[in-house]
C-alpha atoms as a PDB file:
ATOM      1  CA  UNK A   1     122.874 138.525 104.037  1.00  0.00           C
ATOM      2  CA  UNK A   2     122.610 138.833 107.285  1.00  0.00           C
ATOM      3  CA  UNK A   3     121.837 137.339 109.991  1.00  0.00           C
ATOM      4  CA  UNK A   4     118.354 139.264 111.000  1.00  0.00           C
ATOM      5  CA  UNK A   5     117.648 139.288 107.236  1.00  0.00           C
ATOM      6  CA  UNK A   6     118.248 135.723 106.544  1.00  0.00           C
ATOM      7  CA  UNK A   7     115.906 135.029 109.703  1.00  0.00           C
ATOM      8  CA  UNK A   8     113.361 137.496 108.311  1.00  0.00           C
ATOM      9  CA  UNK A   9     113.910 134.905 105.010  1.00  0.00           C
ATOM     10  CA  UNK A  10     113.453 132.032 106.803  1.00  0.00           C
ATOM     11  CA  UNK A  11     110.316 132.771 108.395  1.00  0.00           C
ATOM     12  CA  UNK A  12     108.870 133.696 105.031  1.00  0.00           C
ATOM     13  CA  UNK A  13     109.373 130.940 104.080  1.00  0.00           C
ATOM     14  CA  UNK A  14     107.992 128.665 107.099  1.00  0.00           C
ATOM     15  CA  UNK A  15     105.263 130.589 107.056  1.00  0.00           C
ATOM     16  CA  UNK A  16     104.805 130.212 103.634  1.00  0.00           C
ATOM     17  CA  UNK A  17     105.139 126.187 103.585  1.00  0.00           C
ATOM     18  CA  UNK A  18     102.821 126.132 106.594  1.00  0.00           C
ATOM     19  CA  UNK A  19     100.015 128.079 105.367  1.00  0.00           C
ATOM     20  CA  UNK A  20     100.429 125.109 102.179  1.00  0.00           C
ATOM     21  CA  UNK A  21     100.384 122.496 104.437  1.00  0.00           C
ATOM     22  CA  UNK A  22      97.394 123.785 106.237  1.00  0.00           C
ATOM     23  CA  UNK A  23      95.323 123.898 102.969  1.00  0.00           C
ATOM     24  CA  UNK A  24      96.364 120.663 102.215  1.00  0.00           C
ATOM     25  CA  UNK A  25      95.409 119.077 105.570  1.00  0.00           C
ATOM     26  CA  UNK A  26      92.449 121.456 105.254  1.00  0.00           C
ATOM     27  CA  UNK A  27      91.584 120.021 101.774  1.00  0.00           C
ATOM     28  CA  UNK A  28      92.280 116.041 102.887  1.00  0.00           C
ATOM     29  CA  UNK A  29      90.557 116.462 106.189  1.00  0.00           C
ATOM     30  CA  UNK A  30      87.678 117.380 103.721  1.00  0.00           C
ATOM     31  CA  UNK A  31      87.490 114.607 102.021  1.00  0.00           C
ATOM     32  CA  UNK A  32      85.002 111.770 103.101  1.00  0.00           C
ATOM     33  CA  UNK A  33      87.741 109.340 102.831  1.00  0.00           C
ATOM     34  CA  UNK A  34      89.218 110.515 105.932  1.00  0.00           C
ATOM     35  CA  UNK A  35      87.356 109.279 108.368  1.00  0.00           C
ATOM     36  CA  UNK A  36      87.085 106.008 106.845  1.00  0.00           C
ATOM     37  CA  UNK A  37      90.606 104.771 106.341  1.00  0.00           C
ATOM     38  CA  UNK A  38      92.153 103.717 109.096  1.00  0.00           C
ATOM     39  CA  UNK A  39      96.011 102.268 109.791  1.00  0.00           C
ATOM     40  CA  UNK A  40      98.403 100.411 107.051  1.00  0.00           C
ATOM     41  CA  UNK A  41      97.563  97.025 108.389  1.00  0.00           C
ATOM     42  CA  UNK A  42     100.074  95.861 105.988  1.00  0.00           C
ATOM     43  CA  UNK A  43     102.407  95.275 102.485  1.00  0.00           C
ATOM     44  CA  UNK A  44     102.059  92.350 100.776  1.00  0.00           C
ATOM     45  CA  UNK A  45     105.172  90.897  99.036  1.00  0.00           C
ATOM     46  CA  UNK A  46     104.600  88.272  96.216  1.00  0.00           C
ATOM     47  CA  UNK A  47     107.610  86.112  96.587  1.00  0.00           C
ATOM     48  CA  UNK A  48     109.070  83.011  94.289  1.00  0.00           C
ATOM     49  CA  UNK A  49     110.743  81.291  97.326  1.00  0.00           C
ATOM     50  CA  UNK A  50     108.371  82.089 100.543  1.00  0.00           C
ATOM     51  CA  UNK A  51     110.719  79.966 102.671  1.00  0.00           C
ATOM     52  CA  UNK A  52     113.812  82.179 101.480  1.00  0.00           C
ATOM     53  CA  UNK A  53     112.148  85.452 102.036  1.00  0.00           C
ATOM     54  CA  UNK A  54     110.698  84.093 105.441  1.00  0.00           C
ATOM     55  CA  UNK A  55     114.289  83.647 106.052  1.00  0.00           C
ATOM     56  CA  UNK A  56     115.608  87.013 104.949  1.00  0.00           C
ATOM     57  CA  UNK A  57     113.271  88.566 107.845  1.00  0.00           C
ATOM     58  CA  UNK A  58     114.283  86.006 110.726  1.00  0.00           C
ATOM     59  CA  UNK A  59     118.150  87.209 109.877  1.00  0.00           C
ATOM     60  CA  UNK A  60     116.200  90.571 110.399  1.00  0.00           C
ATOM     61  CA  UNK A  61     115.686  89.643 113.384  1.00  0.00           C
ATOM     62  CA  UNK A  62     111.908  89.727 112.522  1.00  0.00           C
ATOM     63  CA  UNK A  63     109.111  88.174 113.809  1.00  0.00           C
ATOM     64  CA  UNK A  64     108.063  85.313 111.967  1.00  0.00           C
ATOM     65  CA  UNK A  65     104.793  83.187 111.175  1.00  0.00           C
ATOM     66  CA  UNK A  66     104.455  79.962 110.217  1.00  0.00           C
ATOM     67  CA  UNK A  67     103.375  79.583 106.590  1.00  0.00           C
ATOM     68  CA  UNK A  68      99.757  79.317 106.562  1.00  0.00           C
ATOM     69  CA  UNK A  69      97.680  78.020 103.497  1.00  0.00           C
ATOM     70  CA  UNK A  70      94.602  80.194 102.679  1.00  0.00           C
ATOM     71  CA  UNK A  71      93.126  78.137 100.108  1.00  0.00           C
ATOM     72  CA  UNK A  72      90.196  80.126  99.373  1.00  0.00           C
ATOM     73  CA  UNK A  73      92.621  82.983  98.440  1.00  0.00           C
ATOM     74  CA  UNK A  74      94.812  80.532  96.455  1.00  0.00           C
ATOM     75  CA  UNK A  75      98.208  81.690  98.512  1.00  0.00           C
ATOM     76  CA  UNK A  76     100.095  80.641 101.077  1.00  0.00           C
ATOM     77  CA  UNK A  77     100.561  83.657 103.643  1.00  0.00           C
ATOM     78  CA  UNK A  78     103.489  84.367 105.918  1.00  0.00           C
ATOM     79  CA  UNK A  79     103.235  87.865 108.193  1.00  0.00           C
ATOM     80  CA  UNK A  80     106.717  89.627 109.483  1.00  0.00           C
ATOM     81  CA  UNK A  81     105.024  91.221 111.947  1.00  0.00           C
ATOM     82  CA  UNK A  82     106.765  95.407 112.495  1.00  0.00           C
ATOM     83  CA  UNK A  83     106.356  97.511 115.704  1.00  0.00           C
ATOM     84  CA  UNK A  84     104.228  99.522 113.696  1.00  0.00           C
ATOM     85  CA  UNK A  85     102.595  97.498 110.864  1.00  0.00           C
ATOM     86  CA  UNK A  86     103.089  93.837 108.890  1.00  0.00           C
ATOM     87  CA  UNK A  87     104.642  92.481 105.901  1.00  0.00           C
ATOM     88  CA  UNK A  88     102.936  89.569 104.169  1.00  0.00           C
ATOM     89  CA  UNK A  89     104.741  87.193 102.296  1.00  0.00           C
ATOM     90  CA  UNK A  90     102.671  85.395  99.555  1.00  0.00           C
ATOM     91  CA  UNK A  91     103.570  82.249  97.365  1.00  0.00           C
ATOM     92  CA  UNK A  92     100.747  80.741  95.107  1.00  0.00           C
ATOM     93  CA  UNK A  93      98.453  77.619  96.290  1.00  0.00           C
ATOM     94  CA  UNK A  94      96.543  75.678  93.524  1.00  0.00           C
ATOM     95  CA  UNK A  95      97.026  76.182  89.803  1.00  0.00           C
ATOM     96  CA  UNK A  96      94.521  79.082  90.121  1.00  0.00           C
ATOM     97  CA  UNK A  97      96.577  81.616  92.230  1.00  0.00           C
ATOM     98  CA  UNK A  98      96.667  85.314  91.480  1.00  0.00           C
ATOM     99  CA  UNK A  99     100.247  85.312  93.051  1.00  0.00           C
ATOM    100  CA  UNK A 100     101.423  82.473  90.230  1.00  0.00           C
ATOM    101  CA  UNK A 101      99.776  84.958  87.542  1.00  0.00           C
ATOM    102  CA  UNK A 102     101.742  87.928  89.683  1.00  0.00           C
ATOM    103  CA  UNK A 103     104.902  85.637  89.570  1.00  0.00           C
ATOM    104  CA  UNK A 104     104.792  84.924  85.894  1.00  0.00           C
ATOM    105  CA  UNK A 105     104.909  88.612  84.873  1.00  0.00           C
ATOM    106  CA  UNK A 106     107.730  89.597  87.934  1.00  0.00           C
ATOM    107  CA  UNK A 107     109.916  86.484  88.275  1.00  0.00           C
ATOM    108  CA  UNK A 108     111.812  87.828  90.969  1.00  0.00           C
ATOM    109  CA  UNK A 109     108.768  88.735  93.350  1.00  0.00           C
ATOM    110  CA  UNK A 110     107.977  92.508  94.557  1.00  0.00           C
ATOM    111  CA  UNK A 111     105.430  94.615  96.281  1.00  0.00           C
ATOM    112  CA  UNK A 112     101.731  92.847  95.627  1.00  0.00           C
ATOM    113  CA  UNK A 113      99.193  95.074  97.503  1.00  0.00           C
ATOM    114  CA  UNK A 114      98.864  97.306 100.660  1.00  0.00           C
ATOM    115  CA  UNK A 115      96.035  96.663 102.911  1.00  0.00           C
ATOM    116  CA  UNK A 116      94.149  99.396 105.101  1.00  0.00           C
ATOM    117  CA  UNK A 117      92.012  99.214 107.485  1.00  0.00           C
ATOM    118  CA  UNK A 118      88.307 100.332 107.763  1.00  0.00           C
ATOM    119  CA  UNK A 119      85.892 100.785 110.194  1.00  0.00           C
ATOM    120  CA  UNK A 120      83.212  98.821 108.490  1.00  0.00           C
ATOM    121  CA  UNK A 121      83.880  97.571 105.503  1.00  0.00           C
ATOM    122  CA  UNK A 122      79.916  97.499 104.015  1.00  0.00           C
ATOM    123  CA  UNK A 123      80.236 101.532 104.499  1.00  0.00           C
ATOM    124  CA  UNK A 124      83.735 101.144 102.897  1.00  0.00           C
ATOM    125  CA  UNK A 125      82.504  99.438  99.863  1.00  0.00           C
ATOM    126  CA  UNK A 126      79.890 101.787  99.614  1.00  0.00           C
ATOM    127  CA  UNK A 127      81.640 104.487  99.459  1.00  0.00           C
ATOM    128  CA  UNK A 128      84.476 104.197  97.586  1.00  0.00           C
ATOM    129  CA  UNK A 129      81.686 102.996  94.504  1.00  0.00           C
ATOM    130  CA  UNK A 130      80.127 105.828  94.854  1.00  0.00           C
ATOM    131  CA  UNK A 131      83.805 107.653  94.011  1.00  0.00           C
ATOM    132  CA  UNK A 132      83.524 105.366  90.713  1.00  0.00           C
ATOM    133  CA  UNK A 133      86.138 102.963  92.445  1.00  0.00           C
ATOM    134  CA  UNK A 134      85.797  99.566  91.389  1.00  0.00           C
ATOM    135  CA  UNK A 135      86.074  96.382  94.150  1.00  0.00           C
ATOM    136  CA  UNK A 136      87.293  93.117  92.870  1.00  0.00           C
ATOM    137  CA  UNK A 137      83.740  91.574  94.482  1.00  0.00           C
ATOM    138  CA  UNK A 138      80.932  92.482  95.142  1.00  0.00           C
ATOM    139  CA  UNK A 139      80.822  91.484  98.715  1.00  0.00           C
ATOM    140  CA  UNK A 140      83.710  91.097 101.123  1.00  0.00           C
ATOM    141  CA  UNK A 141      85.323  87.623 102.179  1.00  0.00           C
ATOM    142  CA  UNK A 142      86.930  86.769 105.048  1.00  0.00           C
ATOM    143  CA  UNK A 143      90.864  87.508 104.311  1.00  0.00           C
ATOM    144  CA  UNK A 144      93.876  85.609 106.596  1.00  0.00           C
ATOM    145  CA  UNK A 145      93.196  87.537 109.907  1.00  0.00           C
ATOM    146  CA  UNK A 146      89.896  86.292 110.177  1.00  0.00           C
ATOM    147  CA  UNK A 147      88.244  89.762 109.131  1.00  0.00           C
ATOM    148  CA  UNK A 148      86.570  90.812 105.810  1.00  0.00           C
ATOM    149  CA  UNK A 149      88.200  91.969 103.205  1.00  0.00           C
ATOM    150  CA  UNK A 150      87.602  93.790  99.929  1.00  0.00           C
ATOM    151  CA  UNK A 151      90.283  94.794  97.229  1.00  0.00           C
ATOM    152  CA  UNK A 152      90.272  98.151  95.105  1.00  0.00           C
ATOM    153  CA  UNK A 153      90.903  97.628  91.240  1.00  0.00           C
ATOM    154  CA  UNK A 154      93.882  98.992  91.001  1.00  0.00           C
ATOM    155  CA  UNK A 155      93.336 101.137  88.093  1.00  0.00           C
ATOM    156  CA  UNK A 156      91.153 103.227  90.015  1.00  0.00           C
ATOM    157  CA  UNK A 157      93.752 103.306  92.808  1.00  0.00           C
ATOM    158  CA  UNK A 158      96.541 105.054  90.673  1.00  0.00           C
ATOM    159  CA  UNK A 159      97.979 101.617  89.541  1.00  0.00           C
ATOM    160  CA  UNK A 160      98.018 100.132  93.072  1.00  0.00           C
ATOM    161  CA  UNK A 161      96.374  97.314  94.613  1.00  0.00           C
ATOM    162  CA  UNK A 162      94.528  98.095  97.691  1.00  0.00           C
ATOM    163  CA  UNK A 163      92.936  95.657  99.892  1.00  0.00           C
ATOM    164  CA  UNK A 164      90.126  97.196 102.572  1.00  0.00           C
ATOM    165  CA  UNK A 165      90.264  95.421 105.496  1.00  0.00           C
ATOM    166  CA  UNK A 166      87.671  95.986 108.564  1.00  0.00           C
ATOM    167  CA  UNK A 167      89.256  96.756 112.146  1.00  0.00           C
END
């Protein structure tokens, strides 16, 4: 080939993935879920040794919470908190913890939900039930930052556990 031809190619091709990417954006933008979600507030990490993982993230050179006890959540919470975003730790509190029934099926620990924000979550909950979305409640509690929070089943959120949580 040469050079003007393989050019000629290459813009094809831009032009080509661009025009895709436009209908895409065209087709999300679209979408009334758009203008609800907000930022990846952060991953949660369900951990068998909170203190160890807290650990791995100081070596990180990551900042580092104290461990926190959320009782009404049955966890203990730890946030890494990123430039951009937040990990949370979580290790189970009281024999009733959905981390220890987490834990029991994934000894080792791994990725436990993400959490995005919303705007309000009322309108949140509203709307994603009206997508045939399930939430885990029927109204929103008040999660570890102090704000409410609502999570998505997850097998309405292609097998992941979302939790909604307002700005």
């Amino acid at each position: 080939h040469s050079l003007p031809s393989a050019m000629a190619q290459l813009c094809r091709i831009f032009s080509s993935s661009r025009s895709v990417a436009t209908s895409i954006t065209r087709g999300m933008a679209s979408s009334p879920l758009v203008d609800m979600l907000g930022k990846l507030n952060h991953v949660a990490i369900a951990t068998p040794d909170i203190e160890k993982a807290s650990q791995f993230y100081r070596n990180l050179g990551g900042n580092v919470s104290e461990k926190v006890a959320q009782p009404e959540h049955g966890v203990y919470t730890v946030f890494v908190t990123l430039p951009n975003s937040k990990i949370e730790l979580l290790y189970p509190l009281g024999e009733k913890s959905p981390i220890q029934a987490f834990l029991n099926k994934n000894k080792d620990g791994g990725m436990h939900h993400i959490c995005i924000e919303v705007k309000d979550i009322n309108d949140a909950m509203s709307l994603v039930k009206s997508k045939g979305i399930r939430t885990l409640a029927e109204k929103a509690k008040i999660g570890a930052h102090g704000k409410p929070v609502v999570f998505l089943h997850p097998k309405d959120c292609g097998g992941v556990l979302i939790e909604l949580e307002q700005e």
